[in-house]
Structure formats: structure tokens, C-alpha cells
Protein backbone atom coordinates (compact mmCIF):
# COMPACT_ATOMS: atom_id res chain seq x y z
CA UNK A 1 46.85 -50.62 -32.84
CA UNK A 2 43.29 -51.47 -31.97
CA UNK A 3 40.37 -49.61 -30.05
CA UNK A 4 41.24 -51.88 -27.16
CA UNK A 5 44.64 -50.92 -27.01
CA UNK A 6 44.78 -47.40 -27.34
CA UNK A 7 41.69 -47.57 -24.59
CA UNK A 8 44.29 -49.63 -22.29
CA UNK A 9 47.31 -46.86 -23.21
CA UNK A 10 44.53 -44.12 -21.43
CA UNK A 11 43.18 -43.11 -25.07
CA UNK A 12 39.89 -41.68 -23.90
CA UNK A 13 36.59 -42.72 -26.30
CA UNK A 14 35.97 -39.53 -27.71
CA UNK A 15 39.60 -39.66 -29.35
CA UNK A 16 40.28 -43.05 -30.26
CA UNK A 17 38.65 -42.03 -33.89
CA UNK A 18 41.32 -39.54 -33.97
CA UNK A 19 44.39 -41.39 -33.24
CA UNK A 20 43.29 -44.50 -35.37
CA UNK A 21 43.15 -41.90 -38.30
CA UNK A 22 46.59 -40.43 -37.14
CA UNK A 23 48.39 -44.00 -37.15
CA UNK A 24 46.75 -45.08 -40.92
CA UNK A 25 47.41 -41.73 -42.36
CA UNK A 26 51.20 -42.34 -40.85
CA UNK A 27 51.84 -45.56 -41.85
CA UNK A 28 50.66 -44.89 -45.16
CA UNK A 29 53.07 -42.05 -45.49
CA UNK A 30 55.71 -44.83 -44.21
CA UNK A 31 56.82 -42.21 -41.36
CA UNK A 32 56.89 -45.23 -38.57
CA UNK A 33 56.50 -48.61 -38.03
CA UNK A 34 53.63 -50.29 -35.76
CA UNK A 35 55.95 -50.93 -33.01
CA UNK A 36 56.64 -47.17 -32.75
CA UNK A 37 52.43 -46.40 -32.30
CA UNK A 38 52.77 -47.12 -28.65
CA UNK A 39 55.47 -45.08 -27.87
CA UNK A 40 54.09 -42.13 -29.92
CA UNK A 41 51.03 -42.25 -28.11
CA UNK A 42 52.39 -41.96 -24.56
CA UNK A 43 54.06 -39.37 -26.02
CA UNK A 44 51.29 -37.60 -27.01
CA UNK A 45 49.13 -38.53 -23.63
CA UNK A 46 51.93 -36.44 -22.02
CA UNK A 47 52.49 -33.39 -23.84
CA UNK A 48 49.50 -32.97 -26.55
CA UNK A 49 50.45 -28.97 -26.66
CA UNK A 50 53.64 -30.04 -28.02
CA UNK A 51 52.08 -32.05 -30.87
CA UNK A 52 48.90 -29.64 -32.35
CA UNK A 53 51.28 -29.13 -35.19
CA UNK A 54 51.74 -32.56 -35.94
CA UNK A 55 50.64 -33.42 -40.05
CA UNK A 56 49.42 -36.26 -38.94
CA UNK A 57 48.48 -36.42 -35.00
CA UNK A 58 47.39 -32.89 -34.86
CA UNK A 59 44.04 -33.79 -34.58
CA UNK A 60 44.49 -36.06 -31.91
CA UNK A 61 46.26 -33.62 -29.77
CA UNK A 62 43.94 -30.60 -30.01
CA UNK A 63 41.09 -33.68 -29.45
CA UNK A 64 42.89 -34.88 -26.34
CA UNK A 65 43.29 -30.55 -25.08
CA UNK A 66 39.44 -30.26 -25.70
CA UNK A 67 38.97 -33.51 -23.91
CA UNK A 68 41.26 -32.74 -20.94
CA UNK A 69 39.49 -29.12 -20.35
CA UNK A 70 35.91 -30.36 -20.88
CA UNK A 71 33.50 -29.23 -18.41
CA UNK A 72 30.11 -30.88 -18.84
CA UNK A 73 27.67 -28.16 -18.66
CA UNK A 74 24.95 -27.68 -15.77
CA UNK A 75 21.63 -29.40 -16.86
CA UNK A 76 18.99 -26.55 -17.60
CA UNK A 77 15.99 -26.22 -15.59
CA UNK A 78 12.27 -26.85 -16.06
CA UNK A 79 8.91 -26.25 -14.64
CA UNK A 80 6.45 -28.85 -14.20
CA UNK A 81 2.55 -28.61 -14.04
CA UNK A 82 -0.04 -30.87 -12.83
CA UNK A 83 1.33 -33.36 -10.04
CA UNK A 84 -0.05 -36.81 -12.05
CA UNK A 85 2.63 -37.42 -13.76
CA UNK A 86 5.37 -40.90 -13.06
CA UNK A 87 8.54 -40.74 -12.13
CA UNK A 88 9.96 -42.24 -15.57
CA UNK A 89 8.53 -39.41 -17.64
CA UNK A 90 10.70 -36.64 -14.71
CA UNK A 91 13.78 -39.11 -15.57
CA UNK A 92 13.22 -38.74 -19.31
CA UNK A 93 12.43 -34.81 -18.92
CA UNK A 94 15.69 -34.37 -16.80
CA UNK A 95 17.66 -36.15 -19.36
CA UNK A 96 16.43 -33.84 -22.10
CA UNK A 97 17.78 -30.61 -20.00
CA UNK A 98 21.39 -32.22 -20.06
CA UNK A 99 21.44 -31.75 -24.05
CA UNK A 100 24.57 -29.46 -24.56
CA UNK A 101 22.52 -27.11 -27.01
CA UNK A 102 19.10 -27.22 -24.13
CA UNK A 103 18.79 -23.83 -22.70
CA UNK A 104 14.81 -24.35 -20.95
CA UNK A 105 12.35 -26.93 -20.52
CA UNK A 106 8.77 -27.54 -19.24
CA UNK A 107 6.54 -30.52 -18.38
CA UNK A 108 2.87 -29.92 -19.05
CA UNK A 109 0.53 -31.69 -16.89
CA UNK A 110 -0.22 -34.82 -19.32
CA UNK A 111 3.02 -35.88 -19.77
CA UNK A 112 3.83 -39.68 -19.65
CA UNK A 113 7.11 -41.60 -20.85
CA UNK A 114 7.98 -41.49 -24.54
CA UNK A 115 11.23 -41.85 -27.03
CA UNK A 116 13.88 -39.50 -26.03
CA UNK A 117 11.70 -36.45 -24.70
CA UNK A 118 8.23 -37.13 -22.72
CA UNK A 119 5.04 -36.69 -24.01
CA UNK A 120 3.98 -33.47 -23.00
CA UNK A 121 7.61 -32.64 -23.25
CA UNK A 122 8.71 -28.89 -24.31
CA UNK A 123 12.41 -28.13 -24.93
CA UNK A 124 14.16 -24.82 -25.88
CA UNK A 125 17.70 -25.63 -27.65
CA UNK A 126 19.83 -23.01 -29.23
CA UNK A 127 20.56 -23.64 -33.24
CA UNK A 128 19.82 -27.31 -32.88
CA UNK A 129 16.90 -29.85 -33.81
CA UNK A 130 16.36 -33.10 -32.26
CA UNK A 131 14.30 -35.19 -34.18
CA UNK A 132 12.98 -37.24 -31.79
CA UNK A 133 12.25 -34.47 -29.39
CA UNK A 134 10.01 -33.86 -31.97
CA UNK A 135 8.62 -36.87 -32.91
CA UNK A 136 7.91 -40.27 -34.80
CA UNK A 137 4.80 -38.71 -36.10
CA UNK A 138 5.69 -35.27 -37.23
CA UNK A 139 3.27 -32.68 -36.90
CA UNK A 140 0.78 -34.79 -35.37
CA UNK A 141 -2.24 -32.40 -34.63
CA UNK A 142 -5.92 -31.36 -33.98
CA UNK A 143 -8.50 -30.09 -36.40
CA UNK A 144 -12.00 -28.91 -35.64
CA UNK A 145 -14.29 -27.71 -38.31
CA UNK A 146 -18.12 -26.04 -37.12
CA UNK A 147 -20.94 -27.18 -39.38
CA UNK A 148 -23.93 -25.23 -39.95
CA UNK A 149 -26.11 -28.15 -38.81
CA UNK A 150 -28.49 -28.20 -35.75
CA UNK A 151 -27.21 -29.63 -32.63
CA UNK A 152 -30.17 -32.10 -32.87
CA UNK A 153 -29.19 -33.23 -36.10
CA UNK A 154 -26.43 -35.50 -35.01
CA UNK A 155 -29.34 -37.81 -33.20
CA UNK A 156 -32.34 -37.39 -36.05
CA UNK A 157 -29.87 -38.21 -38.39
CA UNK A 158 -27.47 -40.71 -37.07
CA UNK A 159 -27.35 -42.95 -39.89
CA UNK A 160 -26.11 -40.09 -42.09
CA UNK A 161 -23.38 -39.02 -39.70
CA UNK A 162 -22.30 -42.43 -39.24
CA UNK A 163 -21.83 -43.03 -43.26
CA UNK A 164 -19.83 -40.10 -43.61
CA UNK A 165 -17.43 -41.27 -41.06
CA UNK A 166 -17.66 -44.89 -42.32
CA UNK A 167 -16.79 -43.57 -46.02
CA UNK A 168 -15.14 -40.31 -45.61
CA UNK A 169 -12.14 -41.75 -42.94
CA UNK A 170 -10.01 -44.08 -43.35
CA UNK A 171 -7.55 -46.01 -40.31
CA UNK A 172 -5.18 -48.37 -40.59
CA UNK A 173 -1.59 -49.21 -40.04
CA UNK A 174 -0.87 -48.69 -44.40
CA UNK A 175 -4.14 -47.50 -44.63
CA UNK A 176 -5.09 -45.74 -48.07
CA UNK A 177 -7.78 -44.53 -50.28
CA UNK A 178 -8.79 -46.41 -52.95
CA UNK A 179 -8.37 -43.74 -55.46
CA UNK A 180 -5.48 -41.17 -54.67
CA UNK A 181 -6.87 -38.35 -52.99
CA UNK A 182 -6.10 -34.06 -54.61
CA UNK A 183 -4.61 -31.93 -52.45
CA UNK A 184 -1.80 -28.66 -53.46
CA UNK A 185 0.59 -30.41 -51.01
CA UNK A 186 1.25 -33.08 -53.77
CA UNK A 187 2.68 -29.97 -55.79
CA UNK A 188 5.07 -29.05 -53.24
CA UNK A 189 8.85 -29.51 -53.49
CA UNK A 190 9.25 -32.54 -51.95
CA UNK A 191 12.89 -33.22 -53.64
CA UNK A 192 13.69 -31.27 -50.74
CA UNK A 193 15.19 -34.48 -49.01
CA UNK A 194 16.02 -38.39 -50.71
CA UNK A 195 13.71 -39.60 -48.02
CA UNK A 196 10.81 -36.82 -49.03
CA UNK A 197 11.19 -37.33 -52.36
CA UNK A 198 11.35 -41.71 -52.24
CA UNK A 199 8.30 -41.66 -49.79
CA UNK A 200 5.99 -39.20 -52.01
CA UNK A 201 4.17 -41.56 -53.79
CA UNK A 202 3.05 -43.24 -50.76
CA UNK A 203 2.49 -40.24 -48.95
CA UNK A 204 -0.23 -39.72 -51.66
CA UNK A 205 -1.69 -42.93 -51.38
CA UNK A 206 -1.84 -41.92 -47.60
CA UNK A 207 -3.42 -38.28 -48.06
CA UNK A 208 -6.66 -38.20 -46.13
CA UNK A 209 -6.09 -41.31 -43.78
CA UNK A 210 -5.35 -41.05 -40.42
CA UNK A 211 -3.42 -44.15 -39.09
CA UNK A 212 -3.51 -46.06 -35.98
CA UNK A 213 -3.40 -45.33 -32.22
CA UNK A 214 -4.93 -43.12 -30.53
CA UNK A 215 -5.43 -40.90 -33.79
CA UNK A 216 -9.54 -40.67 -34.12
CA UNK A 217 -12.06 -39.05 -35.81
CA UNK A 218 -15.34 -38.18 -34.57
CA UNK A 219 -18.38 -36.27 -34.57
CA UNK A 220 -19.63 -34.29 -31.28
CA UNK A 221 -21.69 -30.88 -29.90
CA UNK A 222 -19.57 -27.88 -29.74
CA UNK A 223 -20.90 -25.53 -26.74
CA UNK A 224 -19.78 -21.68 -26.99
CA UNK A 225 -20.96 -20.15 -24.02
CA UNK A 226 -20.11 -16.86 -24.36
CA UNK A 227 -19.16 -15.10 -27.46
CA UNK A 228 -15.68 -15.06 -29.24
CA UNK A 229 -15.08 -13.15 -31.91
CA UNK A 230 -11.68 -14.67 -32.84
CA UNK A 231 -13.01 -18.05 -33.22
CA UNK A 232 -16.17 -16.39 -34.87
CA UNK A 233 -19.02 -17.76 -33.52
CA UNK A 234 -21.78 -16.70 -31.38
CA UNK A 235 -22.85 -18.53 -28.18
CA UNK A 236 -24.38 -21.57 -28.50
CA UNK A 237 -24.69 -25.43 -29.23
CA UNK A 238 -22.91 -26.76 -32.97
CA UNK A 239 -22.47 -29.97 -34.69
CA UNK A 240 -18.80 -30.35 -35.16
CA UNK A 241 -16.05 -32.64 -36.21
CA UNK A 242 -12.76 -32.63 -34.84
CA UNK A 243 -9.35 -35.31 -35.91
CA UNK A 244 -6.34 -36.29 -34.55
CA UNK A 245 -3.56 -37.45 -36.68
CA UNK A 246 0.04 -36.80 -37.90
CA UNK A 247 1.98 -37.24 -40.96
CA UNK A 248 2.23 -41.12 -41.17
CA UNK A 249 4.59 -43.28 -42.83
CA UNK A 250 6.66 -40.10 -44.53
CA UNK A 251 6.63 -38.84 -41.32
CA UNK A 252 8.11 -42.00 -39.25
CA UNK A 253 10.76 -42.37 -42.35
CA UNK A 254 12.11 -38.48 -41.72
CA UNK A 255 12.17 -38.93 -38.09
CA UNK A 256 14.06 -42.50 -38.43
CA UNK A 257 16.31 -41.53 -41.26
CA UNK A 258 17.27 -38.34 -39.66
CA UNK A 259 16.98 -39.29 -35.97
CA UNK A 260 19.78 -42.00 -37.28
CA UNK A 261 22.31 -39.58 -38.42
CA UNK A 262 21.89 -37.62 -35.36
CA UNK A 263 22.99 -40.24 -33.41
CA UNK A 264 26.28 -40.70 -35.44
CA UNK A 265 27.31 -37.70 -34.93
CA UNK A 266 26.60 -37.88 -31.16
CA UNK A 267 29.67 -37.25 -29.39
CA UNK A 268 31.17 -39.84 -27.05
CA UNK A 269 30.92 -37.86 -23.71
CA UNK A 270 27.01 -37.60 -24.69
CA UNK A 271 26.49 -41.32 -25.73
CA UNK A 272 23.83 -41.95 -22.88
CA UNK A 273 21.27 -39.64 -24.48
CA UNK A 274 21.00 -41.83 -27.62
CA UNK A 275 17.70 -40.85 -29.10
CA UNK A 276 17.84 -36.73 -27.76
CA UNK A 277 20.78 -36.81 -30.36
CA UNK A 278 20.60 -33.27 -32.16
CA UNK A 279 21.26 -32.08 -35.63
CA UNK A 280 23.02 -28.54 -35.58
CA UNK A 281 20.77 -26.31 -37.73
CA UNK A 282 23.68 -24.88 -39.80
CA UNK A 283 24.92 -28.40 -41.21
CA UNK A 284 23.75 -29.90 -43.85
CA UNK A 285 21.74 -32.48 -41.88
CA UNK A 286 19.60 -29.90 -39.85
CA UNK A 287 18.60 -27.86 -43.02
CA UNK A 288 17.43 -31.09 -44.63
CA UNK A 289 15.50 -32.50 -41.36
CA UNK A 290 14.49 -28.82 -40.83
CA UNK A 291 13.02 -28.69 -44.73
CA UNK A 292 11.63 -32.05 -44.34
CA UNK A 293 10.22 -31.68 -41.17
CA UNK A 294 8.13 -28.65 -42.04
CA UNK A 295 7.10 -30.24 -45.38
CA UNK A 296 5.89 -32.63 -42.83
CA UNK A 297 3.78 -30.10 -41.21
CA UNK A 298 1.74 -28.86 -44.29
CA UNK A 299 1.13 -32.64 -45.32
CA UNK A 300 -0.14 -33.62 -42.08
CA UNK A 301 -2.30 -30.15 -42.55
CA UNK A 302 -3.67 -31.44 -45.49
CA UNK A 303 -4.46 -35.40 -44.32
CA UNK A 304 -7.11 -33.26 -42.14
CA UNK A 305 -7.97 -30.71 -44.61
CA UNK A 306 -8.72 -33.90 -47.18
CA UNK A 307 -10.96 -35.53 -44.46
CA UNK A 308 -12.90 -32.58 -43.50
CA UNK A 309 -13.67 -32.16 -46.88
CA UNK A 310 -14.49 -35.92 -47.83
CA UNK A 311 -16.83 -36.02 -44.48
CA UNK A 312 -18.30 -32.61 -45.02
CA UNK A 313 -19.47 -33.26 -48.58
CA UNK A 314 -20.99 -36.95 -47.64
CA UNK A 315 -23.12 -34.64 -45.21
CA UNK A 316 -23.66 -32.24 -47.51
CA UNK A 317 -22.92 -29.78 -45.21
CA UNK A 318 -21.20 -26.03 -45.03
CA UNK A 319 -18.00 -25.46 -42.49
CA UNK A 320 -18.21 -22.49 -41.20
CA UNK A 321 -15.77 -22.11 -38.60
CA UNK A 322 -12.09 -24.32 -37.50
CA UNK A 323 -9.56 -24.77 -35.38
CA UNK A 324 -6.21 -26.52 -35.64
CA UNK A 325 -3.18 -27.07 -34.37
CA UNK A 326 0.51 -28.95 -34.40
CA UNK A 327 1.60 -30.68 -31.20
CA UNK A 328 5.02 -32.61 -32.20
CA UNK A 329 6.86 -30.05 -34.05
CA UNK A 330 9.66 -28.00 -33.65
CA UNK A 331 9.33 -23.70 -34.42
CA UNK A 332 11.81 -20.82 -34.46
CA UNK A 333 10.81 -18.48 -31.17
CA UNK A 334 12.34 -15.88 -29.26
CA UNK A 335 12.45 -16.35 -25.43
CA UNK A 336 15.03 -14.82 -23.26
CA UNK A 337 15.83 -12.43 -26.10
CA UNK A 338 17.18 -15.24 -27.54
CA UNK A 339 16.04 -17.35 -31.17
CA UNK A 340 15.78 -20.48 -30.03
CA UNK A 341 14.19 -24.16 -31.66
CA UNK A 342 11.22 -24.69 -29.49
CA UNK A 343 10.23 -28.34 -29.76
CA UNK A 344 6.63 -29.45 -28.36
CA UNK A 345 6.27 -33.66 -27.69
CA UNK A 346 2.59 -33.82 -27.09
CA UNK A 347 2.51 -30.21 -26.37
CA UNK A 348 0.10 -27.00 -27.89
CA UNK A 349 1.11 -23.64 -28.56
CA UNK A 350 -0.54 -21.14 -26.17
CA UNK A 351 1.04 -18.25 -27.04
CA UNK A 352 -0.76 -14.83 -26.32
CA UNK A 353 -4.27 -15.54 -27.77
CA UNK A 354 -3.30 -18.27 -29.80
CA UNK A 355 -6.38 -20.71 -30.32
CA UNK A 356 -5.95 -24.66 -29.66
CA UNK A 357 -7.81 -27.71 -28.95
CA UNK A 358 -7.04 -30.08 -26.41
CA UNK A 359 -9.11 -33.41 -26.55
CA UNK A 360 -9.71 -35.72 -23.56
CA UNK A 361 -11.17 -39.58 -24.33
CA UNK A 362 -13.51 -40.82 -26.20
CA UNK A 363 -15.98 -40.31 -22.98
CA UNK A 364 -14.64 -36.96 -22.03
CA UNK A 365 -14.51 -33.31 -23.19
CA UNK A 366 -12.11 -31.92 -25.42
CA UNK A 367 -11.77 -28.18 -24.86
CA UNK A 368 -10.98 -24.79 -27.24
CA UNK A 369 -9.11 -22.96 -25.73
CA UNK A 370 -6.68 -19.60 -25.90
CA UNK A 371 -2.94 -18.99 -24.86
CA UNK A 372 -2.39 -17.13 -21.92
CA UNK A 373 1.41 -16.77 -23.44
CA UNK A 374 2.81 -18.01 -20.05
CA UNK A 375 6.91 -17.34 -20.36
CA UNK A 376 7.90 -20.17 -17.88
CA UNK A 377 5.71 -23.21 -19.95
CA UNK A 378 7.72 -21.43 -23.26
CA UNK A 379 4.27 -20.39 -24.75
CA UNK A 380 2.74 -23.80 -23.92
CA UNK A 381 -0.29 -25.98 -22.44
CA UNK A 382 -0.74 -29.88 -22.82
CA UNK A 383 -1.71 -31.68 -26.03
CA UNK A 384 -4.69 -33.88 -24.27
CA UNK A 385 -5.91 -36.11 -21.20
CA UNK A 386 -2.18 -38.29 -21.73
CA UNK A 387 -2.30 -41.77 -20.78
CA UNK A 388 -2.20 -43.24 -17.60
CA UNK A 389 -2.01 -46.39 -18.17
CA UNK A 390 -0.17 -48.74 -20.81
CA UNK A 391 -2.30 -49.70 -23.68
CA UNK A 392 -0.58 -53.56 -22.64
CA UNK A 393 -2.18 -52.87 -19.53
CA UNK A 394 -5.31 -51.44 -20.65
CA UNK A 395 -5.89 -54.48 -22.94
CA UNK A 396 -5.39 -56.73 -19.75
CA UNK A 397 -7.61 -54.62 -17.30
CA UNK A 398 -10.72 -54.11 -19.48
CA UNK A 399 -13.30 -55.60 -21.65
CA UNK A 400 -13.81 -53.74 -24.73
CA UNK A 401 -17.44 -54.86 -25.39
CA UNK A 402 -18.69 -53.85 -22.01
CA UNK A 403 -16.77 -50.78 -22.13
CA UNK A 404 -18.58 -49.96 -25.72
CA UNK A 405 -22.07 -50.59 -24.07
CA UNK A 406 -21.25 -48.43 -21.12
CA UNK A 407 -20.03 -45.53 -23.29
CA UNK A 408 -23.32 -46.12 -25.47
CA UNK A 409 -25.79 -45.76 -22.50
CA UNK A 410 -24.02 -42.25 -22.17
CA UNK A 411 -24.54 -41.46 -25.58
CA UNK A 412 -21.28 -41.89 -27.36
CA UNK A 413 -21.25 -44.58 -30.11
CA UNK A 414 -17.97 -46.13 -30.76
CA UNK A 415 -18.30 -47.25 -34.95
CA UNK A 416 -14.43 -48.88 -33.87
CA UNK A 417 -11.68 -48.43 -31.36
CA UNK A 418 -9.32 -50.99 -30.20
CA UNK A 419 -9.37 -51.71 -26.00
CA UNK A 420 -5.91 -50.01 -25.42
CA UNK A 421 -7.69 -46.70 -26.45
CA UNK A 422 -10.47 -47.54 -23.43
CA UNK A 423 -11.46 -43.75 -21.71
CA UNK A 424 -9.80 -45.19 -17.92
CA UNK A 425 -6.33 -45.13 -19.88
CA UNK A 426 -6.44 -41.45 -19.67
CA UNK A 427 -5.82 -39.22 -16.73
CA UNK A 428 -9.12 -36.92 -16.39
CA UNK A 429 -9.42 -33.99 -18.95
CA UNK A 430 -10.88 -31.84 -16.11
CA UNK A 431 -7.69 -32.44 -13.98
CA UNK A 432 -5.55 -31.61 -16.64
CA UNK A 433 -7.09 -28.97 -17.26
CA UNK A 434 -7.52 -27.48 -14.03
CA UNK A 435 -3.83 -27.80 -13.56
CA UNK A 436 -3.16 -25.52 -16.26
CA UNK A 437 -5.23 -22.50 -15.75
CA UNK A 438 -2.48 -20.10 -15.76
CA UNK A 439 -1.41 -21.33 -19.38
CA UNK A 440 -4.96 -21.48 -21.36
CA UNK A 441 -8.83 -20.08 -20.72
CA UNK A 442 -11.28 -21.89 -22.35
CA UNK A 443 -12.87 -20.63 -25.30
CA UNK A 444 -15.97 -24.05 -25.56
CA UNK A 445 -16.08 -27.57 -24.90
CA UNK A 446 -17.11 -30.48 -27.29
CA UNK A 447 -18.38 -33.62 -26.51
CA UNK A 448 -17.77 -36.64 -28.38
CA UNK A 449 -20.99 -38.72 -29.65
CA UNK A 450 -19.98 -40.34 -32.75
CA UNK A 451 -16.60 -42.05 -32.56
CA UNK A 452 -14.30 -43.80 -35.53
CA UNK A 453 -10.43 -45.00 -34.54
CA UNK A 454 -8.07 -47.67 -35.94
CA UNK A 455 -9.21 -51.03 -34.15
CA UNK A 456 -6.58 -53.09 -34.67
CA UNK A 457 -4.32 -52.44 -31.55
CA UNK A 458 -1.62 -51.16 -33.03
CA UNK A 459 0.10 -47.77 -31.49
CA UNK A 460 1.23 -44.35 -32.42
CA UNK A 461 4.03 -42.70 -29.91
CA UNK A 462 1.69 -40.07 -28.40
């Protein structure tokens, strides 16, 4: 019998597997012939108690009992900040709470449609991963490093600035440096996974590049207006530098490769939530994604430790403070009294004290800011401005070259960008921000005024 056929008998989807098995395995052990299948299986539709000890339709019995007594759980709940947000990115979000292993979401204020879970997503599930509720680019995050360097510097000596950028970055859809770059991450295990250990080589190559996107690098004034001993500066104006970028291509492999097998697993009754397929943390999947995924983490750490250090030394400069933090990543927390896998889509951490940065556009702030630990957004604030418009869109809407000279006569220079990364893309960082008070104070404020991205219009998820 076919899938068609046992479907027509009343088979439901989530057993056919089952009784195909059953009927092979029988007819292999020559215990009935094909014209019996469709009487057994009525039989079985009737009465599967009377068949769980069955060597050979067992399984479809106890398969067809779990089916019968199924009760699709309640979706969980989640709080939403900031009122700018579509109605797509609330579809996606409520999808995400109807994942069997969800237990709490939230939607920070910058949240906009994605794969699977919104940007600006955060999901609690209970011993289960979802790769793409955490990402294409894993561990895609923010670094900002203080220079001892006068404010005024960045204007009197604009042509040094701009070389390190030019020379100490690099963008680029399979962008690389020309000679492979040292960093201790290259030392690390990373026969942790087949995919880790097949895409190291080019994760070397890729060490200290920073993609495509809206991934950027760029120098700006940091203002501390009063003091804060935990970031360790005093008030006052600073030259720093502050990135945005992820993991690249090793990244987008373990998400794909892993994100795949996630949804082969993904039971029948669940099929319609495709990419929110999860991995359970005790198989043998889920400790691999969960290895890979962190090893993930500390390479996308060092891509902006690598560039801080390239740019730093073509200044010739000293760092003497930094900031950084993840924003697609999944971590171990307790909430509820419970372990659970918080993931974060385009989300910070703002647990108690915690320090982050949140950037805006290329015109507008980004902020440093501390966790307010706020139990409701699961320790969390948003990740940046978050789009507002497609990059399709913004391409359409805007020119780039007027755009450039308008951002010039306010005293940001744009060395490249591509027009989908234009500043009226993005919802307004003061908005944002203002809608999340409760979750994160702010610490200082940098202003862009030397910018480098990729310029060749191709994207990166968040």
C-alpha cells in the first residue's frame, strides 16, 4: 500500500511512516499477503489498544493512541514593546509561541519580519534549540573599543582615520584578507561538528572581515556624560570605533545544515512551522548545533577582536576601554525557576547591569547602555533602530548619491554603503529607544562620522 491509500483508509500523516514500516517489515517476514494490508489496517483504525503488542504493527498502534489523545498545547504568551512594529512580524512572533517546547516570548520594539522568529524576536523554550530562532548569522554582534585619542582628532586627522578603515576592514559577500589573519580561535576544537571542521579553513580566510548587509564599521565621538565606573571611563567626549558583524559563511553553513535536520524531524501535526523546527538538546543533533553554535560565538568574537586590532595599530593608537555584545544567539537562563534556552533574533541581553550597545543608522546615535533585568522582556532590550522599510524598497525610493551628500553636510562621511542601507530605512533610534526605558538606561551615546559597509547590495538577515 501507498501513502495515498493508507491516507484514503483514515491513516492520519503523522502515522503513515509507521504503518508503511509495519507492512515491509511484515511482508518480509512473509506473515501476509498485500491483499490482507487493507483489512489489517481497518483493523487496527478500530481497536489500536488491542494491537500495541503487535511485532510488527506495534508501533503503529501506540502512534495512532498518541495521535487519537493529542491535545495541541495553548500557544504561550508574549509582551510587546514599542507600537512601530507590522503586522507580519506579530504573525511570525505568534507562530513562534505555538512551538511545543516555547514556554515565553517577547517582541522588542525594533522588530520587523525575518526567517522563522522576528527580528527583535526573544523566545524561552524548555531543553530545545531552534536554529533559526537563532539565526543565519550566528552570534552576530556589537563591539566598541575607546581610543585614547582627542575627540578633535577624528577631523585634524581624517585622512589617517579613513586609511585605517580603508586597510584595516574588509566587506564583501566571500570577502577575505589577503594573508590569513592570527587569532587563538583557529586553535579551538573545531572537529566539534563535520560542518565546523569542513568550513575551518575558510573561516580563517574570513577572520577579521565583516560581510555584507547592514554589518558596518565606523569611526564616531563617544559622549559619557556622567561617570561609570563599570564601563571605566570618566565623563567626557572619546574617539571610538564600534562594528557590527556575525560569524559569516561558517556561520550560515551551521545554521543551514542544522536548521535542515531540524526540520526532518519536525513532526507532522507541527509541519506549518517549517523553519521554528527545534533540535531537542539531549539528542545528538542539539549537542552538535549547541557545540557548534557557541564555537560560533567566540569566532564571531574574534572577527571583531582581529579588526579592532588591525584598525587600532594603522592608527597607532591605545584601546582603553570596550563594549560588546551577541544579539542572535541562544544561552542557558533561569526564568520562572526554570533552565530554559533563551534565544535572542536581533535582540541584547539587558540583564541586571549588563552593558550593551544598541546602534541606530549611519545618521543616528547608537547608545551604551545597561540592563534594567526586566523579567517580562526575559532579560532583554532591542538589538538597533530595525528596518522599516525593505532594502527592495529603499533602493527604489532613494538616491544614494544625494543621500551621501546630505549625510556629508551633517558631518558623517560614508567611504561605501550600498542604497538599501540609506538612514530613512530605519525606524528612529530615539523612538526605539524611548519605548524601552523600563528595559535599559543609558550609559553614552556615539555618533557616527566616519562610515565603511559592504556596497554591493547584497543582504544579511538582520
Amino acid at each position: 500500500m501507498n501513502t495515498s491509500q493508507l491516507r484514503k483508509l483514515g491513516i492520519p500523516d503523522a502515522c503513515v511512516n509507521s504503518a508503511i514500516q509495519g507492512i515491509q517489515a511484515a511482508a518480509r517476514a512473509g506473515q501476509f499477503k498485500g491483499s490482507e494490508a487493507k483489512r489489517l489496517m481497518r483493523s487496527i483504525l478500530e481497536a489500536p489498544e488491542q494491537h500495541t503488542s503487535d511485532p510488527y504493527f506495534g508501533s503503529l498502534a501506540q502512534a495512532l493512541i498518541e495521535e487519537r489523545n493529542f491535545v495541541r498545547p495553548d500557544p504561550v504568551s508574549y509582551r510587546t514593546w514599542g507600537s512601530d512594529i507590522e503586522g507580519a512580524a506579530h504573525a511570525q512572533m505568534r507562530q513562534a509561541c505555538e512551538v511545543p517546547v516555547a514556554r515565553r516570548g517577547a517582541l522588542m520594539p525594533d522588530a520587523h519580519v525575518g526567517y522563522g522568529l522576528p527580528i527583535g524576536g526573544v523566545l524561552a523554550c524548555e531543553n530545545a534549540v531552534i536554529p533559526y530562532a537563532v539565526g543565519v548569522d550566528i552570534a552576530c554582534r556589537m563591539k566598541l573599543s575607546v581610543f585614547d585619542l582627542p575627540a578633535e582628532a577624528l577631523e585634524s586627522r581624517f585622512a589617517l582615520f579613513k586609511n585605517a578603515l580603508e586597510k584595516g576592514t574588509r566587506f564583501g559577500v566571500g570577502s577575505v584578507h589577503e594573508r590569513p589573519q592570527q587569532h587563538p580561535v583557529i586553535d579551538a576544537d573545531w572537529s566539534i561538528t563535520r560542518i565546523t571542521r569542513e568550513r575551518k579553513d575558510r573561516a580563517w580566510k574570513q577572520l577579521g572581515t565583516s560581510g555584507s548587509g547592514n554589518h558596518f564599521v565606523e569611526f564616531g565621538i563617544l559622549t559619557l556624560a556622567v561617570p561609570a565606573p563599570d564601563f571605566g571611563l570618566a565623563p567626557g567626549e572619546y574617539v571610538a570605533l564600534l562594528s557590527h558583524s556575525g560569524s559569516r559563511g561558517a556561520g550560515a553553513a551551521v545554521c543551514s545544515v542544522y536548521s535542515a535536520i531540524a526540520q526532518s524531524r519536525l513532526p507532522k501535526r507541527y509541519e506549518e512551522l517549517g523553519r521554528l523546527a527545534w533540535l531537542d538538546l539531549a539528542s545528538e543533533a542539539g549537542k552538535e548545533y549547541w557545540a557548534a553554535m557557541n564555537l560560533m560565538g567566540e569566532y564571531a568574537a574574534a572577527n571583531h577582536d582581529v579588526i579592532h586590532r588591525l584598525v587600532s595599530k594603522l592608527l597607532g593608537a591605545e584601546i582603553i576601554a570596550g563594549i560588546e555584545n551577541h544579539h542572535n544567539f541562544a544561552w542557558k537562563e533561569v526564568h520562572d525557576g526554570k533552565e530554559l534556552i533563551v534565544h535572542r533574533k536581533g535582540a541584547t541581553p539587558a540583564g541586571t547591569g549588563v552593558l550593551g550597545v544598541i546602534p541606530g543608522s549611519m545618521a543616528d546615535p547608537a547608545f551604551v547602555v545597561r540592563g534594567k533585568g526586566d523579567a517580562e522582556s526575559l532579560n532583554s532590550a532591542s538589538h538597533g533602530a530595525g528596518r522599516r522599510m525593505s532594502r527592495t524598497q529603499a533602493r527604489n525610493t532613494y538616491n544614494w548619491k544625494a543621500v551621501k551628500n546630505d549625510l556629508a553636510k551633517k558631518g558623517v562621511t560614508v567611504l561605501s554603503a550600498g542604497a538599501d542601507e540609506v538612514p530613512y530605512a530605519y525606524k528612529r533610534i530615539e523612538e526605539v529607544m524611548r519605548a524601552q526605558q523600563d528595559l535599559v538606561e543609558v550609559v553614552a551615546r556615539f555618533d557616527p562620522k566616519i562610515v565603511k559597509m559592504c556596497d554591493d547590495g547584497s543582504a544579511a538577515e538582520d
